[in-house]
PDB file of N, CA and C in Angstrom:
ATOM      1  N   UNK A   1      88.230 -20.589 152.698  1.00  0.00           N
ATOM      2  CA  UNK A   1      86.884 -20.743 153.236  1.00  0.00           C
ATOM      3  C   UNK A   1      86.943 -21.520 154.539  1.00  0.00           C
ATOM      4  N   UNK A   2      85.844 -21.564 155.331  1.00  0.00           N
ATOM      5  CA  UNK A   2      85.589 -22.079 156.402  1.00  0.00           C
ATOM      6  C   UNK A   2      85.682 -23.377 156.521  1.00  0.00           C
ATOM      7  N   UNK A   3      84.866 -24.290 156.006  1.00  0.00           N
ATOM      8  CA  UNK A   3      84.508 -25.244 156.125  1.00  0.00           C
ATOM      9  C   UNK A   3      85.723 -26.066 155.394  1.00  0.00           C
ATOM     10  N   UNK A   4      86.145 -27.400 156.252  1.00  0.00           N
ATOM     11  CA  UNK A   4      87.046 -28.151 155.423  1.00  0.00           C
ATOM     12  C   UNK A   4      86.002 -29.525 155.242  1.00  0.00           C
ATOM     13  N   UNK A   5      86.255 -29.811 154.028  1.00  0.00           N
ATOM     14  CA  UNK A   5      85.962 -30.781 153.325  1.00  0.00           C
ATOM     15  C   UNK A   5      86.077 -31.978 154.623  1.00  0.00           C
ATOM     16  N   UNK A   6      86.595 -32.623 155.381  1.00  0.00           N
ATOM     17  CA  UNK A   6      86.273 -34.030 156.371  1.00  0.00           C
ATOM     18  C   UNK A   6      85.204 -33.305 157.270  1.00  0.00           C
ATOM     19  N   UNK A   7      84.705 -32.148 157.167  1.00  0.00           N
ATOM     20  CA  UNK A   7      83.550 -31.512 157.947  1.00  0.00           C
ATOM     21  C   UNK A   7      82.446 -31.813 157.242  1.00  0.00           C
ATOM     22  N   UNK A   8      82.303 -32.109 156.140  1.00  0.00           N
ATOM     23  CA  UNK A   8      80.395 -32.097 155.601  1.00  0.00           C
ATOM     24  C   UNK A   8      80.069 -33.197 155.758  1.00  0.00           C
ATOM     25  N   UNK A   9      80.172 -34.415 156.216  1.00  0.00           N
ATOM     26  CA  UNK A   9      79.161 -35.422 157.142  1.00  0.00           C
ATOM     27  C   UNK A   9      79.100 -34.833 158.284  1.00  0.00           C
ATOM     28  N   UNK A  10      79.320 -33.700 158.782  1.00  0.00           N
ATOM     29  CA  UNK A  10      78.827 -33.787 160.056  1.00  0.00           C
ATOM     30  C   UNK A  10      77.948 -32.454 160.566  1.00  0.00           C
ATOM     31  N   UNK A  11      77.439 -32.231 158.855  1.00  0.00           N
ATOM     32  CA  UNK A  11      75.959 -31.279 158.699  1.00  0.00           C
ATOM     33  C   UNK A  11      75.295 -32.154 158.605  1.00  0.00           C
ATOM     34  N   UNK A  12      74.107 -31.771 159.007  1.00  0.00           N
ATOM     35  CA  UNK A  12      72.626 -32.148 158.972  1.00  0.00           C
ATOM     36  C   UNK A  12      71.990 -32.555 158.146  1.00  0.00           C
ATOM     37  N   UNK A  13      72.323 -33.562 157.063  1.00  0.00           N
ATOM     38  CA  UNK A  13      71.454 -33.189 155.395  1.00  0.00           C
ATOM     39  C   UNK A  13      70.013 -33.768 155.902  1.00  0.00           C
ATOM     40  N   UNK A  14      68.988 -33.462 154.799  1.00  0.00           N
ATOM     41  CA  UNK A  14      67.602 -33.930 154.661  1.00  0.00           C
ATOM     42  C   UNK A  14      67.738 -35.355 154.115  1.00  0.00           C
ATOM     43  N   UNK A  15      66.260 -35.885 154.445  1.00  0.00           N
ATOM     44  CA  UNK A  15      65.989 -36.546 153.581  1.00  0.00           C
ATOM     45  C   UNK A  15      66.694 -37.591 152.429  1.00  0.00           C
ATOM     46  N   UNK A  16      66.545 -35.819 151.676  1.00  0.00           N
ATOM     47  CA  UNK A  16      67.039 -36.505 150.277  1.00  0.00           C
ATOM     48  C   UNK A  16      68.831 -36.208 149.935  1.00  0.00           C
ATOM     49  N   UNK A  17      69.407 -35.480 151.012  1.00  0.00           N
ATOM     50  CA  UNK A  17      71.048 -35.323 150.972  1.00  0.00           C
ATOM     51  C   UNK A  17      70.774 -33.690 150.768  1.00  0.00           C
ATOM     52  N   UNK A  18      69.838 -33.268 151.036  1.00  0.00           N
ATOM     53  CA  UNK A  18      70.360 -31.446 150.781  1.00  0.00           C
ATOM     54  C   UNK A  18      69.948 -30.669 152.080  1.00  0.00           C
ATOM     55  N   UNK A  19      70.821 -29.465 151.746  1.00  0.00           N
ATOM     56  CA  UNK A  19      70.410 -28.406 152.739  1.00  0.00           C
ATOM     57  C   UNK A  19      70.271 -27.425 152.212  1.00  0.00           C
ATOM     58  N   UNK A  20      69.248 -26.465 152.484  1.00  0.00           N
ATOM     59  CA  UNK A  20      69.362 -24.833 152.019  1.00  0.00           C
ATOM     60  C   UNK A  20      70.510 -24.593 152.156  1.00  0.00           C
ATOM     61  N   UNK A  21      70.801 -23.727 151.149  1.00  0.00           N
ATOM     62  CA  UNK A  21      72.135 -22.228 151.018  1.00  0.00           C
ATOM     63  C   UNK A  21      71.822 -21.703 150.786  1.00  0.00           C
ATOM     64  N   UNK A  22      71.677 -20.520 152.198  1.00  0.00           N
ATOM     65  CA  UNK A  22      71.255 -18.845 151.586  1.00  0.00           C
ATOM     66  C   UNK A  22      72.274 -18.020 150.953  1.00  0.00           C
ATOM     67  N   UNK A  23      72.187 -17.241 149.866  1.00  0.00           N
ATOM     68  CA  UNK A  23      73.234 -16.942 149.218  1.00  0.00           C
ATOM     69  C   UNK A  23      73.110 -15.196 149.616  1.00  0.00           C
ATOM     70  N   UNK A  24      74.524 -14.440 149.970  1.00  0.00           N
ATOM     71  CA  UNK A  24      74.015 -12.943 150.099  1.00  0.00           C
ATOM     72  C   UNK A  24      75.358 -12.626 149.784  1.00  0.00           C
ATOM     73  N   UNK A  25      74.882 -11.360 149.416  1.00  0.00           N
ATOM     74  CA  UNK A  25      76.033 -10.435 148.527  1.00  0.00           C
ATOM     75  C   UNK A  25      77.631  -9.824 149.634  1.00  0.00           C
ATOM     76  N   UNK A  26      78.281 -10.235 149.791  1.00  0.00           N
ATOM     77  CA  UNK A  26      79.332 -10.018 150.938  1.00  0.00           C
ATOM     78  C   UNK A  26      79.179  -8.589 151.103  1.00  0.00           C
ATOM     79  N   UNK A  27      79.360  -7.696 150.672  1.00  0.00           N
ATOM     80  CA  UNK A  27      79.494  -6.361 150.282  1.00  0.00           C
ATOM     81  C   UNK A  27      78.265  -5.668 151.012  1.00  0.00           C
ATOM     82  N   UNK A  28      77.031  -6.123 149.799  1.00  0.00           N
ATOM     83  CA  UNK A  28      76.032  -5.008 150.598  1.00  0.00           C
ATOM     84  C   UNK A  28      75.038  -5.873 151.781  1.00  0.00           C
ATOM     85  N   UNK A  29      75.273  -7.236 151.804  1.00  0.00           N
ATOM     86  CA  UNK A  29      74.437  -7.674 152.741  1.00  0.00           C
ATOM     87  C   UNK A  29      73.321  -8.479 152.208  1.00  0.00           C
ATOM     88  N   UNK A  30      72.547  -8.073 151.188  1.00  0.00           N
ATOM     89  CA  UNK A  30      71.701  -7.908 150.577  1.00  0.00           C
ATOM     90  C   UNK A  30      71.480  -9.835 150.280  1.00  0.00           C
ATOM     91  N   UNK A  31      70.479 -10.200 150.572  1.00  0.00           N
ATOM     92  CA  UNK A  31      70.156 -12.082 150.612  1.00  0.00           C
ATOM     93  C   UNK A  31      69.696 -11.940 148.946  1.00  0.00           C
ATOM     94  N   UNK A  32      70.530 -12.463 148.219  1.00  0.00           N
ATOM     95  CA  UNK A  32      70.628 -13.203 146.345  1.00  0.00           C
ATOM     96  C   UNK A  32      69.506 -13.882 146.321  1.00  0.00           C
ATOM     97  N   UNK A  33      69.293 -15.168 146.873  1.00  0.00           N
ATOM     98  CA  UNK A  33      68.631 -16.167 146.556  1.00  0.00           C
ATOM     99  C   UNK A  33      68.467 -17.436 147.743  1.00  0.00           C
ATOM    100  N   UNK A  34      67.966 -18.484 147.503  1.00  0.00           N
ATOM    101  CA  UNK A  34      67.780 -19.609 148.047  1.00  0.00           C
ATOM    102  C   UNK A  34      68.080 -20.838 147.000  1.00  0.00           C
ATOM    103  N   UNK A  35      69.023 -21.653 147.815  1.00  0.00           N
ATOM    104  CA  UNK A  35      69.212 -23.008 146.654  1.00  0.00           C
ATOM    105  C   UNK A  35      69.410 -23.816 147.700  1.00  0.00           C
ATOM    106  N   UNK A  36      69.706 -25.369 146.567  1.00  0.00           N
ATOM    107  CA  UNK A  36      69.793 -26.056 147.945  1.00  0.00           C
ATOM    108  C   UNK A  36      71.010 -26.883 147.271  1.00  0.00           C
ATOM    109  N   UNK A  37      71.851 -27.482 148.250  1.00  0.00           N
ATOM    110  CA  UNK A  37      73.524 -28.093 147.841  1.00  0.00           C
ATOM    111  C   UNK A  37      73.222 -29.672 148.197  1.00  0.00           C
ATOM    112  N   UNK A  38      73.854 -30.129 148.116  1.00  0.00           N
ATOM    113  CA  UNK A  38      74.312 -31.635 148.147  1.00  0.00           C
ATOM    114  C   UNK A  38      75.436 -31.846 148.781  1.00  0.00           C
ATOM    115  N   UNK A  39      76.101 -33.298 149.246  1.00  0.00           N
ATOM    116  CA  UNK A  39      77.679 -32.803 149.837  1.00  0.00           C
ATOM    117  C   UNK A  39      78.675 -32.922 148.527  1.00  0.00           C
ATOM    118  N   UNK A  40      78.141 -33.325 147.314  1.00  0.00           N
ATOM    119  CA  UNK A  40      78.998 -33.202 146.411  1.00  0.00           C
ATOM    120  C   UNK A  40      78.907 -31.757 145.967  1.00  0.00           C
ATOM    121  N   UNK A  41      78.251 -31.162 146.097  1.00  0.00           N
ATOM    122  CA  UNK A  41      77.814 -29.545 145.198  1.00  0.00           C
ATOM    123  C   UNK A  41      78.659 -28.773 146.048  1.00  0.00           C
ATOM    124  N   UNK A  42      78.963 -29.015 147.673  1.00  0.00           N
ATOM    125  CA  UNK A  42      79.282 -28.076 148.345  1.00  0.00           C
ATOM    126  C   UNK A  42      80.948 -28.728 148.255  1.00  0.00           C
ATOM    127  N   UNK A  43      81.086 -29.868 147.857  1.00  0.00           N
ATOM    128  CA  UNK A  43      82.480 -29.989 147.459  1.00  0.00           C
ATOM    129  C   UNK A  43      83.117 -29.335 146.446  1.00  0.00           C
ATOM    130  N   UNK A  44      82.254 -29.368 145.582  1.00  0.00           N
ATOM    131  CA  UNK A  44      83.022 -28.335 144.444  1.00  0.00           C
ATOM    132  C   UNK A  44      82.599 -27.010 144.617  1.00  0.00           C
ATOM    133  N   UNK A  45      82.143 -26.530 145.169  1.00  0.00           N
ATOM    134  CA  UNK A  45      81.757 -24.942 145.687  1.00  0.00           C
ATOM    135  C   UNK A  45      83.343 -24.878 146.546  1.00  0.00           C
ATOM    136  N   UNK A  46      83.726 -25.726 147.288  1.00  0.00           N
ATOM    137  CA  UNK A  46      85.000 -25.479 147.884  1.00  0.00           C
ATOM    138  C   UNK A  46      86.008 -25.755 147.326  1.00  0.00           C
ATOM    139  N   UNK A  47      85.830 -26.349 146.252  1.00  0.00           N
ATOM    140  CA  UNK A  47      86.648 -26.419 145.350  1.00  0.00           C
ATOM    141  C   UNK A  47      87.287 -25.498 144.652  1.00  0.00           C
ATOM    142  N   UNK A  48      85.949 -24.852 143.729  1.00  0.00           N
ATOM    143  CA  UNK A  48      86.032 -24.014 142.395  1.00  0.00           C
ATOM    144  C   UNK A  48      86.161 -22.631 143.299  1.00  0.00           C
ATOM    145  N   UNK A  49      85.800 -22.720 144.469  1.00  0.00           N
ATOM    146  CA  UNK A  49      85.750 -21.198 144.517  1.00  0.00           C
ATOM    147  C   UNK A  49      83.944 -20.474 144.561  1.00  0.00           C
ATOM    148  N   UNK A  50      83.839 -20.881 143.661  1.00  0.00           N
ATOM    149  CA  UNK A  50      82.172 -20.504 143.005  1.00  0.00           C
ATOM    150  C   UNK A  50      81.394 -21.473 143.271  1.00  0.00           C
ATOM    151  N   UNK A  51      79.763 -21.129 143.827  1.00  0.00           N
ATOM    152  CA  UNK A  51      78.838 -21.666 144.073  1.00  0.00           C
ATOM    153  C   UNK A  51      78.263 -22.575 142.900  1.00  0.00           C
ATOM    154  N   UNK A  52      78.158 -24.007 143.214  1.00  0.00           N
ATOM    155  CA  UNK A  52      77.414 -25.144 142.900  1.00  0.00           C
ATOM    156  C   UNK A  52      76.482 -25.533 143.874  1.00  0.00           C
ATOM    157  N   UNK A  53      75.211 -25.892 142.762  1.00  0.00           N
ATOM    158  CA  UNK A  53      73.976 -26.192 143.667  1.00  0.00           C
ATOM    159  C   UNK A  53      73.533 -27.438 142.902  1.00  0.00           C
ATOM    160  N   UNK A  54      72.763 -27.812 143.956  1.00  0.00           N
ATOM    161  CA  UNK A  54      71.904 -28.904 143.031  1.00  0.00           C
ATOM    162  C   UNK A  54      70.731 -28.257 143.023  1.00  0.00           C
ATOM    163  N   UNK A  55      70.051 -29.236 141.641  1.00  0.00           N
ATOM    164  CA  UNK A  55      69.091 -28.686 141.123  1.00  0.00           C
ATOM    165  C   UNK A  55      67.811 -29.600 141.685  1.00  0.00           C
ATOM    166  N   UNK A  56      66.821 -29.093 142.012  1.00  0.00           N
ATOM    167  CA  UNK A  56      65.878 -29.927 142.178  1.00  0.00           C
ATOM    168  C   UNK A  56      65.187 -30.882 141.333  1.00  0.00           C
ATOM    169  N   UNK A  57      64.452 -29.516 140.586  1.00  0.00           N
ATOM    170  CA  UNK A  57      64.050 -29.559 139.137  1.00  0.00           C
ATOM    171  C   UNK A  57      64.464 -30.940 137.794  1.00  0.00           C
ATOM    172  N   UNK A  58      65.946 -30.829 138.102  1.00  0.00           N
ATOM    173  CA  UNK A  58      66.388 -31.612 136.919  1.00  0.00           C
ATOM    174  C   UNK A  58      67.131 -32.686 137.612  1.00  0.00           C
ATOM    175  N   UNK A  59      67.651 -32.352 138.754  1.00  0.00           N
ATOM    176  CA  UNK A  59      68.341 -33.676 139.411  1.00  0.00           C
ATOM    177  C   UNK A  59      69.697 -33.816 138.951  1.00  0.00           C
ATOM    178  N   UNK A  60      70.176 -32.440 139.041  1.00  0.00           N
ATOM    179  CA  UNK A  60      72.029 -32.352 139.052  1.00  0.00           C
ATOM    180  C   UNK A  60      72.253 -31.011 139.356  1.00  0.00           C
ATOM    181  N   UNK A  61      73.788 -31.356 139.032  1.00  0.00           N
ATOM    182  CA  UNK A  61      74.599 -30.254 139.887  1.00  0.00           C
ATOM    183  C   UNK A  61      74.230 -29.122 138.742  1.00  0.00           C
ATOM    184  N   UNK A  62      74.088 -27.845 139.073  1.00  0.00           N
ATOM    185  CA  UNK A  62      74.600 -26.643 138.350  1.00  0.00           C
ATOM    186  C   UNK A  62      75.684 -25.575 139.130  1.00  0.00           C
ATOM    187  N   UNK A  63      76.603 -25.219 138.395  1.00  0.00           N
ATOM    188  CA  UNK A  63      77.740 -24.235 138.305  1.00  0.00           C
ATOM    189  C   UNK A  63      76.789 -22.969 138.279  1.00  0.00           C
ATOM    190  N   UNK A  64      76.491 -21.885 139.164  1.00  0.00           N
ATOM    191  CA  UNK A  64      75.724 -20.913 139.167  1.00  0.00           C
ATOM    192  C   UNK A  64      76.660 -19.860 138.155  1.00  0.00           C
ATOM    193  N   UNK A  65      76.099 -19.464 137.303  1.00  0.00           N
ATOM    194  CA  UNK A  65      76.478 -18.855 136.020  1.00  0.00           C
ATOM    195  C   UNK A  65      77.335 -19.652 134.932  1.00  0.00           C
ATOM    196  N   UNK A  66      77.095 -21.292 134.846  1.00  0.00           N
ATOM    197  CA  UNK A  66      77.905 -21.482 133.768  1.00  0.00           C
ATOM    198  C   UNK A  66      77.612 -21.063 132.474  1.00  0.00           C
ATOM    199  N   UNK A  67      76.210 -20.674 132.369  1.00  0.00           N
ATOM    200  CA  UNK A  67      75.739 -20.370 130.609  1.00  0.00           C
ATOM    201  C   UNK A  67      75.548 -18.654 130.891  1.00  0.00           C
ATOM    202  N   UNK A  68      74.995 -18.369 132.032  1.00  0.00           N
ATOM    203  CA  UNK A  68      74.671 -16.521 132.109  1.00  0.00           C
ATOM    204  C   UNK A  68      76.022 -15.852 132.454  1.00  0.00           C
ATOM    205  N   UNK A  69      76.934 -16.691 132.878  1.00  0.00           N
ATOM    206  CA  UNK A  69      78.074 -15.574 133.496  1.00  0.00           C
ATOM    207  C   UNK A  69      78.201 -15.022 134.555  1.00  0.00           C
ATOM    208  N   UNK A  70      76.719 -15.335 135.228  1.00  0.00           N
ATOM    209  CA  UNK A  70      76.327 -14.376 136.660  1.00  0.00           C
ATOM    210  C   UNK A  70      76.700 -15.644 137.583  1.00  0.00           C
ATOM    211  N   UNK A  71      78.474 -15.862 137.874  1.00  0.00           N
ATOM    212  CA  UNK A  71      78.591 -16.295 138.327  1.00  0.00           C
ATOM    213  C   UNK A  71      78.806 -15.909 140.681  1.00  0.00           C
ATOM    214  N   UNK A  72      78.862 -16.345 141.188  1.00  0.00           N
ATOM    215  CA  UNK A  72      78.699 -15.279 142.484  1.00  0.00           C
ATOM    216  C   UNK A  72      80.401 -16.165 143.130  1.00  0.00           C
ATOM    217  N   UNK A  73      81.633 -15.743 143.595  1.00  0.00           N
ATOM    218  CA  UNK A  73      82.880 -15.997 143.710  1.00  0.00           C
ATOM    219  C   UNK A  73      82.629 -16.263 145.204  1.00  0.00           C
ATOM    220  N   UNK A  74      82.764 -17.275 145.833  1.00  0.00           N
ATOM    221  CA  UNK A  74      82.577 -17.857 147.719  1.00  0.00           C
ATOM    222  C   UNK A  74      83.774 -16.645 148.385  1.00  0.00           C
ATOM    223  N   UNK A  75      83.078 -15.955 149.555  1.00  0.00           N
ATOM    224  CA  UNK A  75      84.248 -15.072 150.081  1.00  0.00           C
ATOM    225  C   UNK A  75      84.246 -15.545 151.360  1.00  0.00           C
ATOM    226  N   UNK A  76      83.161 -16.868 151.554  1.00  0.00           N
ATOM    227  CA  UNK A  76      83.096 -17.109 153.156  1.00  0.00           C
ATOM    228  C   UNK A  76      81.599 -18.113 153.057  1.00  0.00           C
ATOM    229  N   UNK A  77      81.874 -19.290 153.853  1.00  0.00           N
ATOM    230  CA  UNK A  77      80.863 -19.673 153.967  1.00  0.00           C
ATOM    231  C   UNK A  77      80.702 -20.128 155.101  1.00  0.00           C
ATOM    232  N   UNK A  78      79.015 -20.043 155.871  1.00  0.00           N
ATOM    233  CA  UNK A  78      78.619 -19.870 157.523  1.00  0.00           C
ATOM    234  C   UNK A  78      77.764 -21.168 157.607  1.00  0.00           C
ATOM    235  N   UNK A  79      77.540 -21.318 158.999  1.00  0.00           N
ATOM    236  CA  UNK A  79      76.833 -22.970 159.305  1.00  0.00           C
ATOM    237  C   UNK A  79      75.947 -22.497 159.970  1.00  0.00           C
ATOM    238  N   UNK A  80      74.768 -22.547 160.438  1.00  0.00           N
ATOM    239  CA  UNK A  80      73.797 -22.511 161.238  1.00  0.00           C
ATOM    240  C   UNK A  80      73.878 -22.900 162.470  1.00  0.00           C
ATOM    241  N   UNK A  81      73.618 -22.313 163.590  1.00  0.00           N
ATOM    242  CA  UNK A  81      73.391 -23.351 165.298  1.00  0.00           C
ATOM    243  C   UNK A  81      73.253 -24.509 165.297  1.00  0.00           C
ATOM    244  N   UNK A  82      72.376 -25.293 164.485  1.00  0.00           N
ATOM    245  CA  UNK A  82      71.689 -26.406 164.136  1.00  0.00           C
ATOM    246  C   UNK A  82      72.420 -27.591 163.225  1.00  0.00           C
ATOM    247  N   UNK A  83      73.573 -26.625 162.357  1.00  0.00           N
ATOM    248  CA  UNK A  83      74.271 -27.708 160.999  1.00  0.00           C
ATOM    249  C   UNK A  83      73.357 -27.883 160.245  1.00  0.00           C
ATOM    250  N   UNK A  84      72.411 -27.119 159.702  1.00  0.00           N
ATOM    251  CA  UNK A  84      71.527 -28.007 158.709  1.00  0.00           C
ATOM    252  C   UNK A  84      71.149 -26.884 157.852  1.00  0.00           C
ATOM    253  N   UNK A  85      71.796 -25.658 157.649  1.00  0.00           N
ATOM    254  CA  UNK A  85      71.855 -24.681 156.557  1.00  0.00           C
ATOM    255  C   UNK A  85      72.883 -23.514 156.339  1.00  0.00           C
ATOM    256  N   UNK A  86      72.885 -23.608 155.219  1.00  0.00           N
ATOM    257  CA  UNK A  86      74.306 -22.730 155.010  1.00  0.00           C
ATOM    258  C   UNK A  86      74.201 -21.179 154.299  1.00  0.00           C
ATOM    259  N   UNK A  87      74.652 -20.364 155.285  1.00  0.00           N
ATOM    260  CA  UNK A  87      75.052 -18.818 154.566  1.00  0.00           C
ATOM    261  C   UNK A  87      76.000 -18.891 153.826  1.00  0.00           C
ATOM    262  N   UNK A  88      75.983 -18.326 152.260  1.00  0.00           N
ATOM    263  CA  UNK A  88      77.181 -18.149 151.767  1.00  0.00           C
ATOM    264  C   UNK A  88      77.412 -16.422 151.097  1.00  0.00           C
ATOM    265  N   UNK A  89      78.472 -16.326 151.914  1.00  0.00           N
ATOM    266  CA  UNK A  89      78.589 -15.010 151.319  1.00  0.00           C
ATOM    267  C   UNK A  89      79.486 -14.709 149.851  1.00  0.00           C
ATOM    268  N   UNK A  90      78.753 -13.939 149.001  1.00  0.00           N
ATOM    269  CA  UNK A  90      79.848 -14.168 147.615  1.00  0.00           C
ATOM    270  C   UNK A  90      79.623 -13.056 147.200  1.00  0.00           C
ATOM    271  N   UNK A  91      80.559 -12.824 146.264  1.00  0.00           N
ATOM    272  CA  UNK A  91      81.130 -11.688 145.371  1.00  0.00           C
ATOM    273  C   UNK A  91      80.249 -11.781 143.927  1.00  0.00           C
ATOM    274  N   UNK A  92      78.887 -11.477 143.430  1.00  0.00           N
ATOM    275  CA  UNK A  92      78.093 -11.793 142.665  1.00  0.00           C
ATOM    276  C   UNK A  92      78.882 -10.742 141.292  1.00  0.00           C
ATOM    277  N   UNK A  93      79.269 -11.773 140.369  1.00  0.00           N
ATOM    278  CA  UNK A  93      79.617 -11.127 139.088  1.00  0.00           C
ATOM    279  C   UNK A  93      77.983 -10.830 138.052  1.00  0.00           C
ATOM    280  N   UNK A  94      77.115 -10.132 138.288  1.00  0.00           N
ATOM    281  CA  UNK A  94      76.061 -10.089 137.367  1.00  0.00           C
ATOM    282  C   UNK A  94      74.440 -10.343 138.402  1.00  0.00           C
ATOM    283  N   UNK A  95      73.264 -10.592 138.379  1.00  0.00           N
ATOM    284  CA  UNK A  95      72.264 -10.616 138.810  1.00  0.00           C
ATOM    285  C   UNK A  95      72.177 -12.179 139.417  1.00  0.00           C
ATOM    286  N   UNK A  96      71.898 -12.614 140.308  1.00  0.00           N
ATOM    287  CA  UNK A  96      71.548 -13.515 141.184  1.00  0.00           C
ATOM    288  C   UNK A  96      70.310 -14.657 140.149  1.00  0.00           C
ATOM    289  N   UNK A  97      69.016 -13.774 139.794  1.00  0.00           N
ATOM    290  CA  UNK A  97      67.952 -14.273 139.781  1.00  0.00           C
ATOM    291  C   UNK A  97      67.433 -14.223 138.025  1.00  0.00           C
ATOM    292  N   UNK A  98      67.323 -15.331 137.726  1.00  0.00           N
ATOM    293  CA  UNK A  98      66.988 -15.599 136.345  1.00  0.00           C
ATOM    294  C   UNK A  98      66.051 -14.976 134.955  1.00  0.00           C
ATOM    295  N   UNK A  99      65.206 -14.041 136.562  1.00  0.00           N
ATOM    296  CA  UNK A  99      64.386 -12.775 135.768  1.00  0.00           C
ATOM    297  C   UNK A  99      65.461 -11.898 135.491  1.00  0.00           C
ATOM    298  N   UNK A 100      66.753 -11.924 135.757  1.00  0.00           N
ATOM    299  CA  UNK A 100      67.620 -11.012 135.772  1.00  0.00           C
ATOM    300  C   UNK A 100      67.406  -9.533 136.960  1.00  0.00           C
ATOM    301  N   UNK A 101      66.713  -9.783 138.124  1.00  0.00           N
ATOM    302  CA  UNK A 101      67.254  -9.114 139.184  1.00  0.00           C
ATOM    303  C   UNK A 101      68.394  -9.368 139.662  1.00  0.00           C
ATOM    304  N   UNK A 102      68.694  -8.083 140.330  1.00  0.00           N
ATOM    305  CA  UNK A 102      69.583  -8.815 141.274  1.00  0.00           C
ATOM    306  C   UNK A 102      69.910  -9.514 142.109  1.00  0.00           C
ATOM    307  N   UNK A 103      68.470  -9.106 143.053  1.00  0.00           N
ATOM    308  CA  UNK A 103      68.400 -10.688 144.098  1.00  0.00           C
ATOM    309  C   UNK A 103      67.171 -11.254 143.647  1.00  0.00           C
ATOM    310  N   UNK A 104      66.457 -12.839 144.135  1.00  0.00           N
ATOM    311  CA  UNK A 104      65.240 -13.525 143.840  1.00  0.00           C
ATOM    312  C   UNK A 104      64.107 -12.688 144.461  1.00  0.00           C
ATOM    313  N   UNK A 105      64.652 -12.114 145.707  1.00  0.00           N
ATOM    314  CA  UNK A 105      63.739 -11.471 146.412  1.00  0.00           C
ATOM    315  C   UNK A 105      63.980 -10.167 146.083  1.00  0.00           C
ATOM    316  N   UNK A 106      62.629 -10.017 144.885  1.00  0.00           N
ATOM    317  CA  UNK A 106      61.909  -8.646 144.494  1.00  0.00           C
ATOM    318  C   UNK A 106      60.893  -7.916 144.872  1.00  0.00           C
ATOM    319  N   UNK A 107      60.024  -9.431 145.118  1.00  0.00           N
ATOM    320  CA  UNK A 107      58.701  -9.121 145.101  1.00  0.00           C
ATOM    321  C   UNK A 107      58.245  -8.804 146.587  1.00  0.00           C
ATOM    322  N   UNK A 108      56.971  -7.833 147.182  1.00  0.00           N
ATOM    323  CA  UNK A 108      56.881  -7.638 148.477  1.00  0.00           C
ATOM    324  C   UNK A 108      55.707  -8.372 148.341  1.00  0.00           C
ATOM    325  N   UNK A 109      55.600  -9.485 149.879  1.00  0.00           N
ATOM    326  CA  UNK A 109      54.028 -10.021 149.784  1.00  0.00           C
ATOM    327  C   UNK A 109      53.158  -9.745 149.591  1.00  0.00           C
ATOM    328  N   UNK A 110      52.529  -8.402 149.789  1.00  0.00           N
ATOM    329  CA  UNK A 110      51.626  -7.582 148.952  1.00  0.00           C
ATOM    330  C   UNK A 110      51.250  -7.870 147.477  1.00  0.00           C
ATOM    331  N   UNK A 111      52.367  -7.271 147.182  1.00  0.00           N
ATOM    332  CA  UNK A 111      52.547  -7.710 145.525  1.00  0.00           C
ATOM    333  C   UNK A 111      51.789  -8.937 145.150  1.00  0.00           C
ATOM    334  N   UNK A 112      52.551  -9.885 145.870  1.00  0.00           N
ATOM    335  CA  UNK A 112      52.707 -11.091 145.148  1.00  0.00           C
ATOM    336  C   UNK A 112      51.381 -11.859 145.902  1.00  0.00           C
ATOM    337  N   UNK A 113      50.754 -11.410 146.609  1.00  0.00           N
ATOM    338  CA  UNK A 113      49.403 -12.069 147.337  1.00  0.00           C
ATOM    339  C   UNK A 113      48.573 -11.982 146.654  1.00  0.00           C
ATOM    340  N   UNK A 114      48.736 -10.573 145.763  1.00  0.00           N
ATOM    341  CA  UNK A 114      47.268  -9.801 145.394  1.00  0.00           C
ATOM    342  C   UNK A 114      47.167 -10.368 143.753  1.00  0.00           C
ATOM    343  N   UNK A 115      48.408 -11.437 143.468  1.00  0.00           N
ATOM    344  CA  UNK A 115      48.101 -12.171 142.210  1.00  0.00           C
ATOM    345  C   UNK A 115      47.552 -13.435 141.750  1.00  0.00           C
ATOM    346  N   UNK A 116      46.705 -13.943 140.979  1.00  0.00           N
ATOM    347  CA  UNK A 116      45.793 -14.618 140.819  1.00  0.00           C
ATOM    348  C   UNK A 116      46.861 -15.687 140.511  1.00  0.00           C
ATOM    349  N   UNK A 117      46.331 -17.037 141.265  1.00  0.00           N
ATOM    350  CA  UNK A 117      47.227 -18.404 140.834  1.00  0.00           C
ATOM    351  C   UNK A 117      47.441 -18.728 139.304  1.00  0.00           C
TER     352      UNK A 117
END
């Protein structure tokens, strides 16, 4: 992979220590999802091979497919103009998105406008 490990202080984090990672399928192109990393999450993403994110929600790391299997394998990961968000391109073993699509992005704004809060 790209990025060496004495390189992630010298991304951009937020705030709270994260940055988006857009996640897309190496192969067809196709954008998986949106998460957001930590510099420890993106250490073991360069580690393992496989994408770790942090979680907002719960306030830790998750291994993307440790309980579904739909794990996605790092074939390359990209930096932004800016340093402050990351493309990762991966090899998705199974569906991206927890409804079990393949990517998060299913829905067309249409769709999803014309539904009641």
């Amino acid at each position: 992979m790209n990025i060496a490990m004495d390189k992630i202080d010298q991304l951009k984090w937020d705030a709270q220590g994260l940055l988006p990672a857009i996640v897309q399928d190496a192969a067809t192109q196709q954008v998986l999802m949106l998460a957001y990393m930590n510099a420890e999450s993106l250490r073991q993403t360069l580690q393992r091979g496989e994408t770790v994110f942090w979680s907002r929600s719960r306030q830790e790391l998750w291994h993307k497919g440790a309980t579904s299997g739909n794990t996605q394998k790092v074939r390359e990961i990209r930096v932004d103009c800016d340093g402050d968000t990351l493309l990762l391109l991966v090899e998705p073993a199974g569906p991206a998105c927890h409804t079990g699509a393949v990517s998060c992005f299913f829905r067309a704004w249409a769709d999803f406008a014309g539904q009641e809060a």
